[in-house]
N, C-alpha and C. Protein backbone atom coordinates (compact mmCIF):
# COMPACT_ATOMS: atom_id res chain seq x y z
N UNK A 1 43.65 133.93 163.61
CA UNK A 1 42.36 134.58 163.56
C UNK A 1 41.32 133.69 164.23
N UNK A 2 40.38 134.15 165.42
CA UNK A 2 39.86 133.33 165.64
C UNK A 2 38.29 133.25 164.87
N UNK A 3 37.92 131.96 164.83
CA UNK A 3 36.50 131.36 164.40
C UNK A 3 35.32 132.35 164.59
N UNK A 4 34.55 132.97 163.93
CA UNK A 4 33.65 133.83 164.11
C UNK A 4 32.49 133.55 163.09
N UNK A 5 31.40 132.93 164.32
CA UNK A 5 29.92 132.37 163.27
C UNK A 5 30.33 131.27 162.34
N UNK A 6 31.64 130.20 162.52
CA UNK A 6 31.43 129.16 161.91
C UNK A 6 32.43 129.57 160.56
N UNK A 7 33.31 131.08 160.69
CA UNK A 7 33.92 131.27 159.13
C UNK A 7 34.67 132.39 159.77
N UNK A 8 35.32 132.37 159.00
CA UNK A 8 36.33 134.26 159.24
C UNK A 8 36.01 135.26 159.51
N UNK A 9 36.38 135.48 160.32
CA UNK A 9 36.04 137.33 160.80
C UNK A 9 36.17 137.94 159.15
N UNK A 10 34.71 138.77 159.50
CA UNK A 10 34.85 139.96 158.41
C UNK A 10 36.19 140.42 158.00
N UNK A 11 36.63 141.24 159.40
CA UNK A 11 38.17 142.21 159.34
C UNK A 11 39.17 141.44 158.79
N UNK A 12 38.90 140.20 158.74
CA UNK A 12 40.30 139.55 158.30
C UNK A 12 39.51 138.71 156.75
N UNK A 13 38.56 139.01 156.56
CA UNK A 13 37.93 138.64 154.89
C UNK A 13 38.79 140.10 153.96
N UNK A 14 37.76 141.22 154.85
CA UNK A 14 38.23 142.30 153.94
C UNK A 14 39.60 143.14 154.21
N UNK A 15 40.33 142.92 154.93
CA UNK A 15 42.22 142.59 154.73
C UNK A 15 42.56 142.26 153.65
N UNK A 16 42.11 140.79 152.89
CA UNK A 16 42.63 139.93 152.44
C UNK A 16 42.16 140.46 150.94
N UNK A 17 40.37 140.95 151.10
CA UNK A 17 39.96 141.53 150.06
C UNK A 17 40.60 142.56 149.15
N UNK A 18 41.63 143.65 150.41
CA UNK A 18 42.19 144.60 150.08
C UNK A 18 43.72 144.35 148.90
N UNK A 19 44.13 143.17 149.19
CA UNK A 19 44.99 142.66 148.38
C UNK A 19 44.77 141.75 147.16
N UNK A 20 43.52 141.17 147.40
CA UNK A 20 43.34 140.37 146.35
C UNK A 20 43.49 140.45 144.66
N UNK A 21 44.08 142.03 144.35
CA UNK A 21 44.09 141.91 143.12
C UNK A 21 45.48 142.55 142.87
N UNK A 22 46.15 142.74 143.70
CA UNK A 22 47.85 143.19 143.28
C UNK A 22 48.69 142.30 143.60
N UNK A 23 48.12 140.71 143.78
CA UNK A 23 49.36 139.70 143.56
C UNK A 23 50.51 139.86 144.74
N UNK A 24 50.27 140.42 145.42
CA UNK A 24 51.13 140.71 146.34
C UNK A 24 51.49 139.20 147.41
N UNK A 25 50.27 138.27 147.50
CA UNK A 25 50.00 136.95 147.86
C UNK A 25 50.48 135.87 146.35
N UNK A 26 50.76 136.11 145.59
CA UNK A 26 50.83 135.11 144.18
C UNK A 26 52.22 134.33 144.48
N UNK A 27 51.83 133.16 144.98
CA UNK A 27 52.89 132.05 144.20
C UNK A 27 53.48 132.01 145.88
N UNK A 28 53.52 132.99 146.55
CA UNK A 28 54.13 133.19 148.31
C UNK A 28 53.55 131.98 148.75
N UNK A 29 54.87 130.83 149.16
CA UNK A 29 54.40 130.08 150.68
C UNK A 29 53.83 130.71 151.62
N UNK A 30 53.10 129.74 152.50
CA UNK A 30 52.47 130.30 153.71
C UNK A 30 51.78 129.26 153.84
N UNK A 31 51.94 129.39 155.86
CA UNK A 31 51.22 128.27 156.61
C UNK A 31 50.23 128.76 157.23
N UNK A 32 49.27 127.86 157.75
CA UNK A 32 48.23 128.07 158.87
C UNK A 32 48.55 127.58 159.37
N UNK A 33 48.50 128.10 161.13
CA UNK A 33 48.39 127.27 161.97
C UNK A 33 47.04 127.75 163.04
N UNK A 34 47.05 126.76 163.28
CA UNK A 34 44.91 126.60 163.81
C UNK A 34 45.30 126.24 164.99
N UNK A 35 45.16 126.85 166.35
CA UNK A 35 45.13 126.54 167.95
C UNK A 35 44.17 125.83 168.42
N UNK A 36 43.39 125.59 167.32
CA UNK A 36 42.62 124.73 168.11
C UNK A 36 41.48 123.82 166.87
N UNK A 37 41.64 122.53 167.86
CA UNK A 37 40.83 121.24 166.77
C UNK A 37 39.27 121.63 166.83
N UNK A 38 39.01 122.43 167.64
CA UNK A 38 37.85 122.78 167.72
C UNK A 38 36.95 124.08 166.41
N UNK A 39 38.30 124.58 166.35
CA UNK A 39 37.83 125.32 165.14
C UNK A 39 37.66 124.44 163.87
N UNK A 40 36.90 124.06 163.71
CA UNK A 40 36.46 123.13 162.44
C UNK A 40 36.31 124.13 160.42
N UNK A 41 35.90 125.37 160.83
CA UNK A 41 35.31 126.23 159.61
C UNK A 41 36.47 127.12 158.76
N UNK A 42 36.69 127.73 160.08
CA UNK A 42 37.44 128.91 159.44
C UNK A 42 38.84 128.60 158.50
N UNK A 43 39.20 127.86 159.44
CA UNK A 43 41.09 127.25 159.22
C UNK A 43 40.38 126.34 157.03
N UNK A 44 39.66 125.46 156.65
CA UNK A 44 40.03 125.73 155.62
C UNK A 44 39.07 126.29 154.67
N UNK A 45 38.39 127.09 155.24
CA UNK A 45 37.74 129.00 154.72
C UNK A 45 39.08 129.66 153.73
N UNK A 46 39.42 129.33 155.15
CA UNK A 46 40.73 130.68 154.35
C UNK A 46 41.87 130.24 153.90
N UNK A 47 42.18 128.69 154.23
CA UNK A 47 42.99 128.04 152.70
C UNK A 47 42.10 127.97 151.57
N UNK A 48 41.04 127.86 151.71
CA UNK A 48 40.31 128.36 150.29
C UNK A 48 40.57 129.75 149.62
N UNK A 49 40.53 130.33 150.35
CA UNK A 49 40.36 132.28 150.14
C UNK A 49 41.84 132.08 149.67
N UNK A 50 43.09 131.67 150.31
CA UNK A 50 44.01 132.16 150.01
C UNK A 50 44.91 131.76 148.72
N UNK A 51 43.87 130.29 148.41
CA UNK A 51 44.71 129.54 147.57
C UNK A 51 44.07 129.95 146.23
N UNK A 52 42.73 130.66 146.59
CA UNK A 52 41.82 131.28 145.87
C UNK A 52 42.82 132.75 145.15
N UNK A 53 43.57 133.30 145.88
CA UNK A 53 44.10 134.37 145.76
C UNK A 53 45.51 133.95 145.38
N UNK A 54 45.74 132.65 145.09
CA UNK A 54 47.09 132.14 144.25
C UNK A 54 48.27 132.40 144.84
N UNK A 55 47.79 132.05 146.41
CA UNK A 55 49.37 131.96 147.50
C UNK A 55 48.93 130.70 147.33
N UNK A 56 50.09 130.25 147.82
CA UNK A 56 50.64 128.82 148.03
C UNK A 56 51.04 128.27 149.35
N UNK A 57 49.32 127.79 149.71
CA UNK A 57 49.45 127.35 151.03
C UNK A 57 50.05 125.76 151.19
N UNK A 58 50.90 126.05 152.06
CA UNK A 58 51.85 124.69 151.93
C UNK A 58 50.97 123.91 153.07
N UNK A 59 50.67 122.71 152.28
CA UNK A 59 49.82 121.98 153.41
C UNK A 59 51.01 121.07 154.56
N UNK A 60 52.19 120.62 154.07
CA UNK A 60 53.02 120.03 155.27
C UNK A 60 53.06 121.08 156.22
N UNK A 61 53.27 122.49 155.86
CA UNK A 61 53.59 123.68 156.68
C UNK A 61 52.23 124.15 157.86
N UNK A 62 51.23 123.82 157.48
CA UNK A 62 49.48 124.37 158.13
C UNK A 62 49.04 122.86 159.18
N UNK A 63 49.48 123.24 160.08
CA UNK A 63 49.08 122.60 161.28
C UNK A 63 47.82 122.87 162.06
N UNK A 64 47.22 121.90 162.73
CA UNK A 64 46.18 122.18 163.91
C UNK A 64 47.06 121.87 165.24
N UNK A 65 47.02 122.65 166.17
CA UNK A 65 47.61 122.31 167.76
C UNK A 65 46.92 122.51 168.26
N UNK A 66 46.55 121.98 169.80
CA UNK A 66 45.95 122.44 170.20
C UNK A 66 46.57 123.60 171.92
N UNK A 67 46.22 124.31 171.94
CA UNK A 67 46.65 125.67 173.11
C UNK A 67 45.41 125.62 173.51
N UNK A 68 45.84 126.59 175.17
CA UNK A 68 45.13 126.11 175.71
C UNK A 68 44.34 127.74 175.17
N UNK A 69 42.53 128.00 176.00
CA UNK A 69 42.05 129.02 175.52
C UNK A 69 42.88 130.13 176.30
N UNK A 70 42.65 129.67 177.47
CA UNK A 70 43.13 130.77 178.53
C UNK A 70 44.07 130.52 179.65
N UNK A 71 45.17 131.28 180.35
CA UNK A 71 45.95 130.70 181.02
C UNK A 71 47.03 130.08 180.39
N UNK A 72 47.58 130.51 179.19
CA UNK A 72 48.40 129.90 178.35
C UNK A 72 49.97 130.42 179.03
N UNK A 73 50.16 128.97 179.40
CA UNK A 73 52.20 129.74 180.30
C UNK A 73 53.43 129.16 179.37
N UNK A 74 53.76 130.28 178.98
CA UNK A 74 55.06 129.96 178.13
C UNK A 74 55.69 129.01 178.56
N UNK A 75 56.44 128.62 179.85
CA UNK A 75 57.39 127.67 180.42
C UNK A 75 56.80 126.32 179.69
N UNK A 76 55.29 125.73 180.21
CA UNK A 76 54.83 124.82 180.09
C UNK A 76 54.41 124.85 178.20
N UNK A 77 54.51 125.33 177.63
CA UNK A 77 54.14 125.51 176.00
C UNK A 77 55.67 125.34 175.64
N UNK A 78 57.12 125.70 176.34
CA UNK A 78 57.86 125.46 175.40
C UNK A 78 58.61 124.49 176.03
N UNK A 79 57.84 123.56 176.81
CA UNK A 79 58.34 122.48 177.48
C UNK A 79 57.77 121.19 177.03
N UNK A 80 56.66 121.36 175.61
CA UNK A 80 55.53 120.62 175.37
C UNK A 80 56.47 119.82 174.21
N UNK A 81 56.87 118.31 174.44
CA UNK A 81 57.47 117.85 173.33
C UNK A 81 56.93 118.01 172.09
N UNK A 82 55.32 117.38 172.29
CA UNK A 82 54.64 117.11 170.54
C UNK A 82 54.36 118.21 169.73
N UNK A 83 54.08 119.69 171.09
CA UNK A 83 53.73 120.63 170.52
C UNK A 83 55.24 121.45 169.73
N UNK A 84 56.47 121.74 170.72
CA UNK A 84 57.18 121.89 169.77
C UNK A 84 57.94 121.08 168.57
N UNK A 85 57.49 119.64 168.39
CA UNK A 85 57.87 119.06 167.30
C UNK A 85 56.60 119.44 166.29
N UNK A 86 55.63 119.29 166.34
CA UNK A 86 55.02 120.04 165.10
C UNK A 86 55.39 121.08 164.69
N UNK A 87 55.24 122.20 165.25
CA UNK A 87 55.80 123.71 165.16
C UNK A 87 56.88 123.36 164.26
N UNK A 88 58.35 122.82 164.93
CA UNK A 88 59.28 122.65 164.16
C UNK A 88 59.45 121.94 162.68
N UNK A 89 58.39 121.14 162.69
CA UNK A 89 58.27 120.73 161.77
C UNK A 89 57.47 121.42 160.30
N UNK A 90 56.16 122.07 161.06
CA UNK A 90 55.65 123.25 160.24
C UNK A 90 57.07 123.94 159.35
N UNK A 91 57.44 125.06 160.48
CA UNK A 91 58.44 126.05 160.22
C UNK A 91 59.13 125.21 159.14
N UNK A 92 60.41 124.08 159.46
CA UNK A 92 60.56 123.62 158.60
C UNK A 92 60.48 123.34 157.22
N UNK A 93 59.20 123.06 157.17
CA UNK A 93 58.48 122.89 155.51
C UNK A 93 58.19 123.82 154.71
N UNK A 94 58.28 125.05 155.97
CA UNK A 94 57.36 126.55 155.04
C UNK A 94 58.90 126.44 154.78
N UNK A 95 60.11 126.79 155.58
CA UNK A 95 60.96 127.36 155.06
C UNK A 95 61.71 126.33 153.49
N UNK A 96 61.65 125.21 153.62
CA UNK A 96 61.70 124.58 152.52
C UNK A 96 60.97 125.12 151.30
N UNK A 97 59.62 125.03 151.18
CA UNK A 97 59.14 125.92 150.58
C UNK A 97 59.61 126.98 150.00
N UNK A 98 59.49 127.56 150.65
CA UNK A 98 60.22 129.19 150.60
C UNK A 98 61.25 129.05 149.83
N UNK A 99 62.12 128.39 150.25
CA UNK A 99 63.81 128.53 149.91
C UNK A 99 63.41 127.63 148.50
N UNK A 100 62.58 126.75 147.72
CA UNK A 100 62.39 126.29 146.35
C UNK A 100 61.52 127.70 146.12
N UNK A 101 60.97 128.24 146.27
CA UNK A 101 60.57 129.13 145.53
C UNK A 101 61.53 130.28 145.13
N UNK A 102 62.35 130.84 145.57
CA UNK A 102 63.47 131.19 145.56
C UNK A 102 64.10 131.41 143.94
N UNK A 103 65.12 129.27 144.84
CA UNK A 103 65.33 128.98 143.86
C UNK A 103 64.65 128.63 142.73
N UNK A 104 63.22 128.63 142.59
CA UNK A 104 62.82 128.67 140.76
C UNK A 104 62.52 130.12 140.55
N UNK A 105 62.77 131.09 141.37
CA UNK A 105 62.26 132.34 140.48
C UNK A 105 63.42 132.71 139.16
N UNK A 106 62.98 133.30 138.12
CA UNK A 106 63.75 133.56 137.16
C UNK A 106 64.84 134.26 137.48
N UNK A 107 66.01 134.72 137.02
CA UNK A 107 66.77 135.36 137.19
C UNK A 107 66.85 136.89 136.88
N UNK A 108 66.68 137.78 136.93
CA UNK A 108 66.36 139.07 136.37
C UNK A 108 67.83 139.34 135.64
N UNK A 109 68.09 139.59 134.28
CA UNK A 109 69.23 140.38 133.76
C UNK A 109 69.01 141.73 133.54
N UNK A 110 69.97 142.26 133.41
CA UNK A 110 70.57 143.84 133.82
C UNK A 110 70.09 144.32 132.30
């Protein structure tokens, strides 16, 4: 989502608004990732909002990279060592994450 006035786009406040009370976000890993160091506001706006809304933003998983604004060429992005070792490393952690949450959910009997 990009930076708008220093905080989150409306459309993506009231998205988030739309769920905020059926748990549908509760206890769910999930990463940010922020394209750019320049966005200073938004990126932890909405780890507030979300952690606010009792997902579980995995901070090893929520990266800043930086991309470029415009002119962005796949070849040269997946040729980028540091950039795909973060990424991988993100992914990584969410899926760690993930996969312990999993395993602690209760077991449901029949």
């Amino acid at each position: 989502s990009p930076e708008y006035a220093h905080g989150v786009p409306g459309a993506l406040k009231n998205a988030l608004d739309w769920v905020v009370g059926s748990n549908e976000l509760y206890e769910k890993p999930l990463a940010l990732l922020n394209p750019s160091p320049e966005s200073l506001f938004a990126h932890p706006q909405l780890a507030e909002i979300l952690s606010t809304m009792s997902a579980n933003v995995v901070d090893d998983a929520s990266v800043t990279v930086r991309l470029p604004r415009r002119g962005a060429n796949i070849d040269e992005l997946m040729n980028d060592a540091p950039l795909i070792a973060t990424l991988t490393h993100a992914v990584s952690s969410l899926v760690r994450a993930a996969t312990q949450t999993i395993l602690d959910a209760p077991v449901m009997s029949d």
